[in-house]
C-alpha atoms as a PDB file:
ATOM      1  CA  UNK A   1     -51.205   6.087  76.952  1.00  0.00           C
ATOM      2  CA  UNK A   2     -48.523   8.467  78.004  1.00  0.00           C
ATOM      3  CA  UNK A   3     -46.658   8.019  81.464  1.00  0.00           C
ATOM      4  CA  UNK A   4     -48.232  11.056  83.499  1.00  0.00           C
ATOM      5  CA  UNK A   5     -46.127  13.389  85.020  1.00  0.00           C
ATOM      6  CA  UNK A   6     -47.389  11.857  88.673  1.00  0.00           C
ATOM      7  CA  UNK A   7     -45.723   8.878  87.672  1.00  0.00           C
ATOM      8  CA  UNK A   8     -42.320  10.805  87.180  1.00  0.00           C
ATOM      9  CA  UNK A   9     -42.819  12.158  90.751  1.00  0.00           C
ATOM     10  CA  UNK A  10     -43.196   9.020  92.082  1.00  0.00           C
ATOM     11  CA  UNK A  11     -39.875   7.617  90.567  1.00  0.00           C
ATOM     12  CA  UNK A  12     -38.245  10.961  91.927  1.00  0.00           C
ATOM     13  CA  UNK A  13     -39.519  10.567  95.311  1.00  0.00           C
ATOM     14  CA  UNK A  14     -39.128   6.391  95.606  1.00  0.00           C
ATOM     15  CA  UNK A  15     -35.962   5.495  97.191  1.00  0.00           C
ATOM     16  CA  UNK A  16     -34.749   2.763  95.429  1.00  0.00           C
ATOM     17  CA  UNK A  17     -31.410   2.660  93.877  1.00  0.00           C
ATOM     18  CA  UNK A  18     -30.411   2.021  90.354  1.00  0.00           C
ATOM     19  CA  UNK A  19     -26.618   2.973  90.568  1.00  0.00           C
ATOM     20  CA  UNK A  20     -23.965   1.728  88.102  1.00  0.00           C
ATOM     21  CA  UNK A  21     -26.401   0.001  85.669  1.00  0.00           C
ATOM     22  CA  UNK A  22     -25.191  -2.841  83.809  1.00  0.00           C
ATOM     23  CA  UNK A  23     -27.476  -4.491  81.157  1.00  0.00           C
ATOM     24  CA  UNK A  24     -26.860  -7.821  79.463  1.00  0.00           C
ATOM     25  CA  UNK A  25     -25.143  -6.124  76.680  1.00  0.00           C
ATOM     26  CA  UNK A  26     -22.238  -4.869  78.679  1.00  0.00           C
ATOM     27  CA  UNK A  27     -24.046  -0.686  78.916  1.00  0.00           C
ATOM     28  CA  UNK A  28     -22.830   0.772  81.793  1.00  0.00           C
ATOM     29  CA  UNK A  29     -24.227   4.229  82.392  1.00  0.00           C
ATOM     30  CA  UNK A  30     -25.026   5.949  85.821  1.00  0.00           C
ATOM     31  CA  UNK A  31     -27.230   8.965  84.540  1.00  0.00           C
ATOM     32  CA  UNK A  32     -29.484   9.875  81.911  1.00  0.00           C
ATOM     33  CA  UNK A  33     -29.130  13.395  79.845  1.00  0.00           C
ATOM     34  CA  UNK A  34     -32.288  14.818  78.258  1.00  0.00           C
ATOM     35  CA  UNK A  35     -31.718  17.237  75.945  1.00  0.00           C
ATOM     36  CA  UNK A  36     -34.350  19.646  74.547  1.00  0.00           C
ATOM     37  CA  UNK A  37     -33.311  21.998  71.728  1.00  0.00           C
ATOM     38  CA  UNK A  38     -34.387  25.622  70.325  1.00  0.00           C
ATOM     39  CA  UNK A  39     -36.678  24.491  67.200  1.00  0.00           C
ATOM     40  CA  UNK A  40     -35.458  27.734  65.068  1.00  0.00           C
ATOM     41  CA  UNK A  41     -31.591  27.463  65.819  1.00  0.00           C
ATOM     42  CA  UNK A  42     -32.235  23.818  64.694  1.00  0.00           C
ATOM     43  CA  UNK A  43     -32.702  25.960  61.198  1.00  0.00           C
ATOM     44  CA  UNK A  44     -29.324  27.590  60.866  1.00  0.00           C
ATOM     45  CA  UNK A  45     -27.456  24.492  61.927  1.00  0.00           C
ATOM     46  CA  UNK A  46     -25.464  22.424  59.154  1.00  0.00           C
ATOM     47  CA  UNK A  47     -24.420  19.232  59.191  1.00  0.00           C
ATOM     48  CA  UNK A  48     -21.427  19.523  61.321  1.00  0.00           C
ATOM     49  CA  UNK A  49     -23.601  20.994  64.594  1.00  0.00           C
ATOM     50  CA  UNK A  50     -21.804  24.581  63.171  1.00  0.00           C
ATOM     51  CA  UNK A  51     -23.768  27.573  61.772  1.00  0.00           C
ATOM     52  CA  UNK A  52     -24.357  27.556  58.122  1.00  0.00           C
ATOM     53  CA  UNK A  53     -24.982  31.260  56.410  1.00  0.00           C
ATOM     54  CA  UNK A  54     -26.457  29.481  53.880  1.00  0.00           C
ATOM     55  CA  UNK A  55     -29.169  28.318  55.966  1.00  0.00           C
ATOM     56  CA  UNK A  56     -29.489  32.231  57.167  1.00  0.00           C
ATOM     57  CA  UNK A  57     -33.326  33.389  57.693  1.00  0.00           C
ATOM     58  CA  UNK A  58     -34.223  29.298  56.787  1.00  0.00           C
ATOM     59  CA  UNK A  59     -37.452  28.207  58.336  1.00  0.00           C
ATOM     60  CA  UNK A  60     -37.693  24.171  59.274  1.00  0.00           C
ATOM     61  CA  UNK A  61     -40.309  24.414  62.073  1.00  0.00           C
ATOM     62  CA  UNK A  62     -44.018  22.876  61.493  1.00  0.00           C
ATOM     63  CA  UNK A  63     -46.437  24.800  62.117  1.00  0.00           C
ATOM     64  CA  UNK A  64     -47.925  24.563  65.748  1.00  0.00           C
ATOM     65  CA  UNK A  65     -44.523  24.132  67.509  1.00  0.00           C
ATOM     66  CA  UNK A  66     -43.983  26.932  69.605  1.00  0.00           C
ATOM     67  CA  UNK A  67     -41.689  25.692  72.746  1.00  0.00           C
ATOM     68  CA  UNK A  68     -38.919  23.450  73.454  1.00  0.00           C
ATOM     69  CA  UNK A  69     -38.628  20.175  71.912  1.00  0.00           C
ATOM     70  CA  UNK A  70     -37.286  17.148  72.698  1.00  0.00           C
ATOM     71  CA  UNK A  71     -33.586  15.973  70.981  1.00  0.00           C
ATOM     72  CA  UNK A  72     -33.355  12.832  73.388  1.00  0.00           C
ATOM     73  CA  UNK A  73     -33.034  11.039  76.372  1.00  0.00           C
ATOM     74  CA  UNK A  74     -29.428   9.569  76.289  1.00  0.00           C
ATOM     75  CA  UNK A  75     -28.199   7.051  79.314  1.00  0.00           C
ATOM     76  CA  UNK A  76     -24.577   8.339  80.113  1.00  0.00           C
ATOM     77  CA  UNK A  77     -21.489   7.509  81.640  1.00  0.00           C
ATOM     78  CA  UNK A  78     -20.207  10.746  83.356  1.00  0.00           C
ATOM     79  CA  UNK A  79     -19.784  12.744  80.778  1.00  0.00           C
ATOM     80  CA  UNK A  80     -19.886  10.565  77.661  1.00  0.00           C
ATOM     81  CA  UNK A  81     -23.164  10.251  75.798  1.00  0.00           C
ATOM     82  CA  UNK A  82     -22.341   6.527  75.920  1.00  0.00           C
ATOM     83  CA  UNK A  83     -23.478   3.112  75.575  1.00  0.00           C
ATOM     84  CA  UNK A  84     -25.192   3.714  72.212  1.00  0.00           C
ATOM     85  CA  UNK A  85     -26.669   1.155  70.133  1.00  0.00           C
ATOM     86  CA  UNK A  86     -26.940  -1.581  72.700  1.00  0.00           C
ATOM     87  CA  UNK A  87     -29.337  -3.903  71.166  1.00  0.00           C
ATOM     88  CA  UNK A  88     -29.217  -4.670  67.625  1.00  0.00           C
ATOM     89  CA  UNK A  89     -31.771  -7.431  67.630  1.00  0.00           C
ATOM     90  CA  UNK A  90     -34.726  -4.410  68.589  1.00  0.00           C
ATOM     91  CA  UNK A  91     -35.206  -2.109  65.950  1.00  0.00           C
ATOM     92  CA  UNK A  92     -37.687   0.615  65.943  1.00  0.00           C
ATOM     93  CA  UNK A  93     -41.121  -0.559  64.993  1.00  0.00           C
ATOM     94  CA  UNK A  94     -43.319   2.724  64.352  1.00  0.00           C
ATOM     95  CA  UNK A  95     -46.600   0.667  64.928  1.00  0.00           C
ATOM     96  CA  UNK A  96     -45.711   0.447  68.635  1.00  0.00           C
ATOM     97  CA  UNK A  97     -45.874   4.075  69.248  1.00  0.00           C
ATOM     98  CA  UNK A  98     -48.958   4.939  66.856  1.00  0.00           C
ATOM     99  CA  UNK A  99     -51.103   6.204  69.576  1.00  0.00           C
ATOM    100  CA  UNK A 100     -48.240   8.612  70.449  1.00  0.00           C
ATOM    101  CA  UNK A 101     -47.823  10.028  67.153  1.00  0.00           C
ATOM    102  CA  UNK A 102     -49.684  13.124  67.228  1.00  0.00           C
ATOM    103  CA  UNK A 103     -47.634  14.337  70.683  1.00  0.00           C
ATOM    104  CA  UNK A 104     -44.231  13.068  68.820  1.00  0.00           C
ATOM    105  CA  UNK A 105     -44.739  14.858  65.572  1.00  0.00           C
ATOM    106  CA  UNK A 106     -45.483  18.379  68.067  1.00  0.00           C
ATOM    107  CA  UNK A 107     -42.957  17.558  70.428  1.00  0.00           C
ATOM    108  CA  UNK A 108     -40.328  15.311  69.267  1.00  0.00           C
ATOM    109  CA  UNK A 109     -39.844  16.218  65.270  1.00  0.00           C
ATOM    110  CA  UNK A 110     -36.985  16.341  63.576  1.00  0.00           C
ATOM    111  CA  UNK A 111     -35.632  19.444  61.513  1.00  0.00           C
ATOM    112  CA  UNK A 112     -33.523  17.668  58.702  1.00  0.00           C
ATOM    113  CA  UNK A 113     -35.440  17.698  55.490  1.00  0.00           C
ATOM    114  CA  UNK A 114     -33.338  14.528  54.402  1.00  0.00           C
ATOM    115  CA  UNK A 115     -33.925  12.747  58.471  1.00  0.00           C
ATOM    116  CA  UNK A 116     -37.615  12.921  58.443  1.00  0.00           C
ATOM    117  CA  UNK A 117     -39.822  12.318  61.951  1.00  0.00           C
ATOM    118  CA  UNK A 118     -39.906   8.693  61.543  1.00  0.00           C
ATOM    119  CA  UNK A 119     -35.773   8.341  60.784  1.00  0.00           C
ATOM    120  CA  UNK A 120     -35.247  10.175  63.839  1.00  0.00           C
ATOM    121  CA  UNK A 121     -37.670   8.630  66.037  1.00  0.00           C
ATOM    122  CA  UNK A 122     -35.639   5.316  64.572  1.00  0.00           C
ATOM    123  CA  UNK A 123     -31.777   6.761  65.569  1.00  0.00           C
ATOM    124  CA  UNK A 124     -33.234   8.040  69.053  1.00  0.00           C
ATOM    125  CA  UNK A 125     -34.558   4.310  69.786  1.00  0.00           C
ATOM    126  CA  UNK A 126     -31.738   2.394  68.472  1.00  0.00           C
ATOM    127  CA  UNK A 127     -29.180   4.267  69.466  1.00  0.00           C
ATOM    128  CA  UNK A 128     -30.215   5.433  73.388  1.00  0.00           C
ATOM    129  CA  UNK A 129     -33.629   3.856  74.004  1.00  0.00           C
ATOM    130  CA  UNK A 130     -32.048   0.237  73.312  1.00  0.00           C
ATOM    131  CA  UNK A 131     -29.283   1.089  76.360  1.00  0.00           C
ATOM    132  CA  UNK A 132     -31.687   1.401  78.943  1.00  0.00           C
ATOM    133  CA  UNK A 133     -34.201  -1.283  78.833  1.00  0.00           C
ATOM    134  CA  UNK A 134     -33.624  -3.057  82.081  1.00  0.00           C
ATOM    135  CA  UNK A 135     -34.878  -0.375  83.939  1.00  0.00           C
ATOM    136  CA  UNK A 136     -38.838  -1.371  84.315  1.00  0.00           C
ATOM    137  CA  UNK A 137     -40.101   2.136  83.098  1.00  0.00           C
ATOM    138  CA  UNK A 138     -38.010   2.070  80.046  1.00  0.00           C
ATOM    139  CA  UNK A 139     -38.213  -1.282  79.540  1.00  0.00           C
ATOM    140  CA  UNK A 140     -39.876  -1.144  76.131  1.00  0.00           C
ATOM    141  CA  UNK A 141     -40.073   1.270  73.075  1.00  0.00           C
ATOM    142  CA  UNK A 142     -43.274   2.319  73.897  1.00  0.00           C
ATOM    143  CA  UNK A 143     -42.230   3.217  77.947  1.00  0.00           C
ATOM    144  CA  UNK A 144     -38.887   5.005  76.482  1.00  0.00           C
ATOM    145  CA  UNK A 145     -40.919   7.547  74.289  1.00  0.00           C
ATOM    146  CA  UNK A 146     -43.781   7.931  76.514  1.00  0.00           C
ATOM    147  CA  UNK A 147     -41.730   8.993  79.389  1.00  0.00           C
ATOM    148  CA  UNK A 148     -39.528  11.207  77.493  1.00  0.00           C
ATOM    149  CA  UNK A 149     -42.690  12.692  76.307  1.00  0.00           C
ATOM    150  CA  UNK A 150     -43.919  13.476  79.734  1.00  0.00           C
ATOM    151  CA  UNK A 151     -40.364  14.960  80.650  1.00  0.00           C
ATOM    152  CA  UNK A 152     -41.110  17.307  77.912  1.00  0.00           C
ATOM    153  CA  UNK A 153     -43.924  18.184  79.605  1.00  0.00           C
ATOM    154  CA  UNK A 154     -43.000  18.813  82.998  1.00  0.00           C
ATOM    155  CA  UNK A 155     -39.519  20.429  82.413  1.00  0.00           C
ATOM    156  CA  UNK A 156     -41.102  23.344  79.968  1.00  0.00           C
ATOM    157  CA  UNK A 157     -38.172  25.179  79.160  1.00  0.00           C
ATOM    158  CA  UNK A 158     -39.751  28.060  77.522  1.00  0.00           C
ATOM    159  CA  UNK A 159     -42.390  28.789  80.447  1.00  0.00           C
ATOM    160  CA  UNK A 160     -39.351  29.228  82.911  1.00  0.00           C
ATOM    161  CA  UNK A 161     -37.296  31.307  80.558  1.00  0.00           C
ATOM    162  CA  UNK A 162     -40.551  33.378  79.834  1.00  0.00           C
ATOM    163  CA  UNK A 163     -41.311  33.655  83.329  1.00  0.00           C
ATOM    164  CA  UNK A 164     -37.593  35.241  83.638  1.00  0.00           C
ATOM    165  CA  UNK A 165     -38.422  37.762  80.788  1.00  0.00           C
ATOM    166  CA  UNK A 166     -36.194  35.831  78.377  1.00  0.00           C
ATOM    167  CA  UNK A 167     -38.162  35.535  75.448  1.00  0.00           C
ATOM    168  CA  UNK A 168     -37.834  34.852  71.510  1.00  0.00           C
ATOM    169  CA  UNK A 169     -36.874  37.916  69.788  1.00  0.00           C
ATOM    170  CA  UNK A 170     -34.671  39.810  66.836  1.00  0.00           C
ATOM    171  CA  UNK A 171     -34.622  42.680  68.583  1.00  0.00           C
ATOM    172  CA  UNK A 172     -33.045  41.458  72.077  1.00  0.00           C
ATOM    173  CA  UNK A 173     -30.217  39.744  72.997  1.00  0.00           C
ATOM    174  CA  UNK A 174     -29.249  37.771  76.914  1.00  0.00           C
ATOM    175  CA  UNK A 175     -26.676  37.033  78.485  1.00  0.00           C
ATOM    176  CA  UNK A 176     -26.132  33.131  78.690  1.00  0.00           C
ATOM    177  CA  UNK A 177     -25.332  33.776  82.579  1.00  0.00           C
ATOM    178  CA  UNK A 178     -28.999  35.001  82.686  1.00  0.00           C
ATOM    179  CA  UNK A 179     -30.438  31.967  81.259  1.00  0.00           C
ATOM    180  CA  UNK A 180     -28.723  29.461  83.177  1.00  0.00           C
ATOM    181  CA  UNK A 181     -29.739  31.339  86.448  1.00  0.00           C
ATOM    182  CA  UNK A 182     -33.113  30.994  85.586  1.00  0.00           C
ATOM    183  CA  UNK A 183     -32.712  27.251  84.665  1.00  0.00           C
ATOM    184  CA  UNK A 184     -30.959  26.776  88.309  1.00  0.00           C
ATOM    185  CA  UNK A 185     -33.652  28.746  90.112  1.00  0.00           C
ATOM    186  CA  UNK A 186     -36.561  26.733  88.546  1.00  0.00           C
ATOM    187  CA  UNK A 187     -34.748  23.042  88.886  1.00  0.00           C
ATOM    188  CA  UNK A 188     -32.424  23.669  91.790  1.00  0.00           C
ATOM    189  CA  UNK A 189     -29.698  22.195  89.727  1.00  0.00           C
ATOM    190  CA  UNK A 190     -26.823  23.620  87.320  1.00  0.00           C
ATOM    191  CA  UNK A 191     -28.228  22.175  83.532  1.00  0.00           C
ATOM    192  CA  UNK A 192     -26.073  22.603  80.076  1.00  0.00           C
ATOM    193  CA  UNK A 193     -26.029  25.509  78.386  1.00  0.00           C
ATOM    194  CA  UNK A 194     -25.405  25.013  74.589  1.00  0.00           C
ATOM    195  CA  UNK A 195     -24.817  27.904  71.917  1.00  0.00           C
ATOM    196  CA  UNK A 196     -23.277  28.117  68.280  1.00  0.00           C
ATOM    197  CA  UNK A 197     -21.468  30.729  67.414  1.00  0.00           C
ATOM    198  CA  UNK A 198     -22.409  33.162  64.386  1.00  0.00           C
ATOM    199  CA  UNK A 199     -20.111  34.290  61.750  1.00  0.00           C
ATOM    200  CA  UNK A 200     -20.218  38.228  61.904  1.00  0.00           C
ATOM    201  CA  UNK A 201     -23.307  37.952  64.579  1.00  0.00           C
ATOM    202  CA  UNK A 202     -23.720  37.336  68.195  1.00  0.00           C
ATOM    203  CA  UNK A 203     -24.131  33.595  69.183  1.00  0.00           C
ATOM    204  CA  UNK A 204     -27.328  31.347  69.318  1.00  0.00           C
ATOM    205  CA  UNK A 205     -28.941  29.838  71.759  1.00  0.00           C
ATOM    206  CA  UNK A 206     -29.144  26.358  70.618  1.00  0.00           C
ATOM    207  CA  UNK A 207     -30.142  23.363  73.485  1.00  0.00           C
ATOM    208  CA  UNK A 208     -30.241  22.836  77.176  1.00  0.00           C
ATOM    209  CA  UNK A 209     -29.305  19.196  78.437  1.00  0.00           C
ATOM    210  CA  UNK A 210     -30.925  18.166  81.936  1.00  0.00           C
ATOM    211  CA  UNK A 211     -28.913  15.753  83.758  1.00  0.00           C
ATOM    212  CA  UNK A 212     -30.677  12.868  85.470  1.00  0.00           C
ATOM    213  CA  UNK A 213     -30.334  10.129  88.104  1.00  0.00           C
ATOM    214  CA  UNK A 214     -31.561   7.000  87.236  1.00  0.00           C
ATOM    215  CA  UNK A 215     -35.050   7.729  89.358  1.00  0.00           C
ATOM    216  CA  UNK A 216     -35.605  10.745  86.603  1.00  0.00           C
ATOM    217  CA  UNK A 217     -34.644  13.355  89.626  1.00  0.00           C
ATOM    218  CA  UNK A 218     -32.668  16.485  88.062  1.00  0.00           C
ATOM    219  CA  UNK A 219     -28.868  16.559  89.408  1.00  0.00           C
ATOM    220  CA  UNK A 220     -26.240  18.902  88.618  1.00  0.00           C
ATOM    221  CA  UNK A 221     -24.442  18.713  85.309  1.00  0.00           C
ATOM    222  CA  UNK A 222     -20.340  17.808  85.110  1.00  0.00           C
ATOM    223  CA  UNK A 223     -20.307  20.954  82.545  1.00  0.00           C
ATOM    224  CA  UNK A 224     -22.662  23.732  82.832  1.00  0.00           C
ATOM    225  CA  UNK A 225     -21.853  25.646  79.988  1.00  0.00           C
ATOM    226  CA  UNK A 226     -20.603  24.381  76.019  1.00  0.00           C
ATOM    227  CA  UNK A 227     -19.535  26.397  73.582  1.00  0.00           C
ATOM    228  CA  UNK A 228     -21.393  29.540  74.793  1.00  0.00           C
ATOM    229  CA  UNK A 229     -19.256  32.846  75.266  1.00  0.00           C
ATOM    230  CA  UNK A 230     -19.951  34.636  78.379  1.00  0.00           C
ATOM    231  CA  UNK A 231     -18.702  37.544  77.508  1.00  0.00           C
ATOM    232  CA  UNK A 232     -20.489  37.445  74.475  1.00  0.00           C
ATOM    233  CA  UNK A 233     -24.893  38.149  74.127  1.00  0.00           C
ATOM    234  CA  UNK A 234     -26.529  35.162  73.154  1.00  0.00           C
ATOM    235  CA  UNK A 235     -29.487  35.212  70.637  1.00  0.00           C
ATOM    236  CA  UNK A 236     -32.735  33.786  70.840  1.00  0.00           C
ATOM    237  CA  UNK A 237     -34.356  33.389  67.140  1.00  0.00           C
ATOM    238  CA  UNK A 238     -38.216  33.945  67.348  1.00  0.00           C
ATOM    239  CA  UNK A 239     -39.849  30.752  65.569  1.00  0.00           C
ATOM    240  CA  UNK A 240     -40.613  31.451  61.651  1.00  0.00           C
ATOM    241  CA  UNK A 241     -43.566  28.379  61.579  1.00  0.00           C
ATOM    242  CA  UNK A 242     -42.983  26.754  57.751  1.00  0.00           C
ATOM    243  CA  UNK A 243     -46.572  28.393  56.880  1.00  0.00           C
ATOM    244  CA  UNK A 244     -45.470  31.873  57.439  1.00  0.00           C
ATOM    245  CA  UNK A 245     -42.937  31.402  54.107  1.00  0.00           C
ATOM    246  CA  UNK A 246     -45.196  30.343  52.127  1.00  0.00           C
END
């Protein structure tokens, strides 16, 4: 059963302190970042996080996605995505999480065609989920994609950007200045801003990280903005679903 978002709430709102985390394999961290990504930039992006004109007008997105999904929830030290791979004695067992399938393969898919759902599901586990296990609502693989899940839920990055009149389009372009104000104004905190740039074209919107304490309360990002060019409009691909091309 997924975590509902009351239970978030409640970890928000509770006041006991996590701090400096240290688990028995030496991960120090003192913030989570959960990152949610744009599923048709995900399209266009090669191997090297750049833009790939080869991949130009590519769909990747099943059909029935239509918002925000989830890249991860990644414990951090300031501003280093770090520990990573904590535990190598817990490896991702897709049996635990069979109930949540149907929400991960909607919310939480991967767009590689050679790093499949289940091979990402795998990395994300291994490499983040495994880091933050002695906190007792991530202390298992189930709790870690449940809750992640539910953050997915309740920080609906589309809805606010819609509500702001920033929506998909390839007619209309934003400025990234616009976006992030709409961001603060919903969360009352300054997220990351990600773009890639476009060879010959204006840049792409590409994923928003959310920073975290370690009660899942929203704080203010070290960076607010990477590799997004203010003084440049920023594109926001409408979604091409897989069925459309075929």
């Amino acid at each position: 059963m997924l975590v509902p978002v009351f239970i978030l709430a409640f970890l928000c709102q509770t006041t006991v302190s996590f701090k400096l985390f240290r688990s028995d394999y030496d991960a120090d961290f003192n913030l989570f970042v959960f990152t949610q990504w744009w599923p048709q930039t995900q399209c266009h992006v090669s191997d090297d996080g750049t833009f790939a004109e080869s991949k130009e007008n590519r769909s990747c997105v099943p059909q029935g996605i239509t918002k925000w999904t989830i890249h991860g929830l990644w414990p951090t030290l300031g501003e280093e995505h770090k520990p990573v791979f904590c535990n190598s004695s817990w490896p991702f067992d897709e049996s635990d999480v069979k109930d949540l399938k149907p929400k991960l393969e909607h919310q939480w898919p991967s767009f590689e065609p050679d790093h499949g759902d289940s091979g990402f599901w795998q990395h994300e586990w291994e490499k983040h989920g495994t880091c933050c296990t002695d906190l007792p609502y991530l202390n298992s693989e189930h709790k870690y994609f449940s809750v992640t899940l539910s953050l997915n839920d309740k920080y609906d990055i589309f809805s606010v950007l819609e509500q702001n009149g920033i929506v998909p389009s390839d007619a209309k372009t934003y400025q990234v200045k616009d976006i992030e104000n709409a961001l603060f104004e919903s969360y009352q905190v300054h997220p990351t801003v990600y773009c890639i740039p476009v060879k010959g074209s204006k840049q792409m919107l590409s994923y928003v990280e959310l920073c975290l304490d370690k009660q899942l309360c929203p704080i203010n990002c070290l960076n607010s903005t990477a590799d997004c060019n203010y003084d440049e409009p920023v594109q926001y691909p409408p979604i091409v679903p897989l069925y459309d091309l075929m």
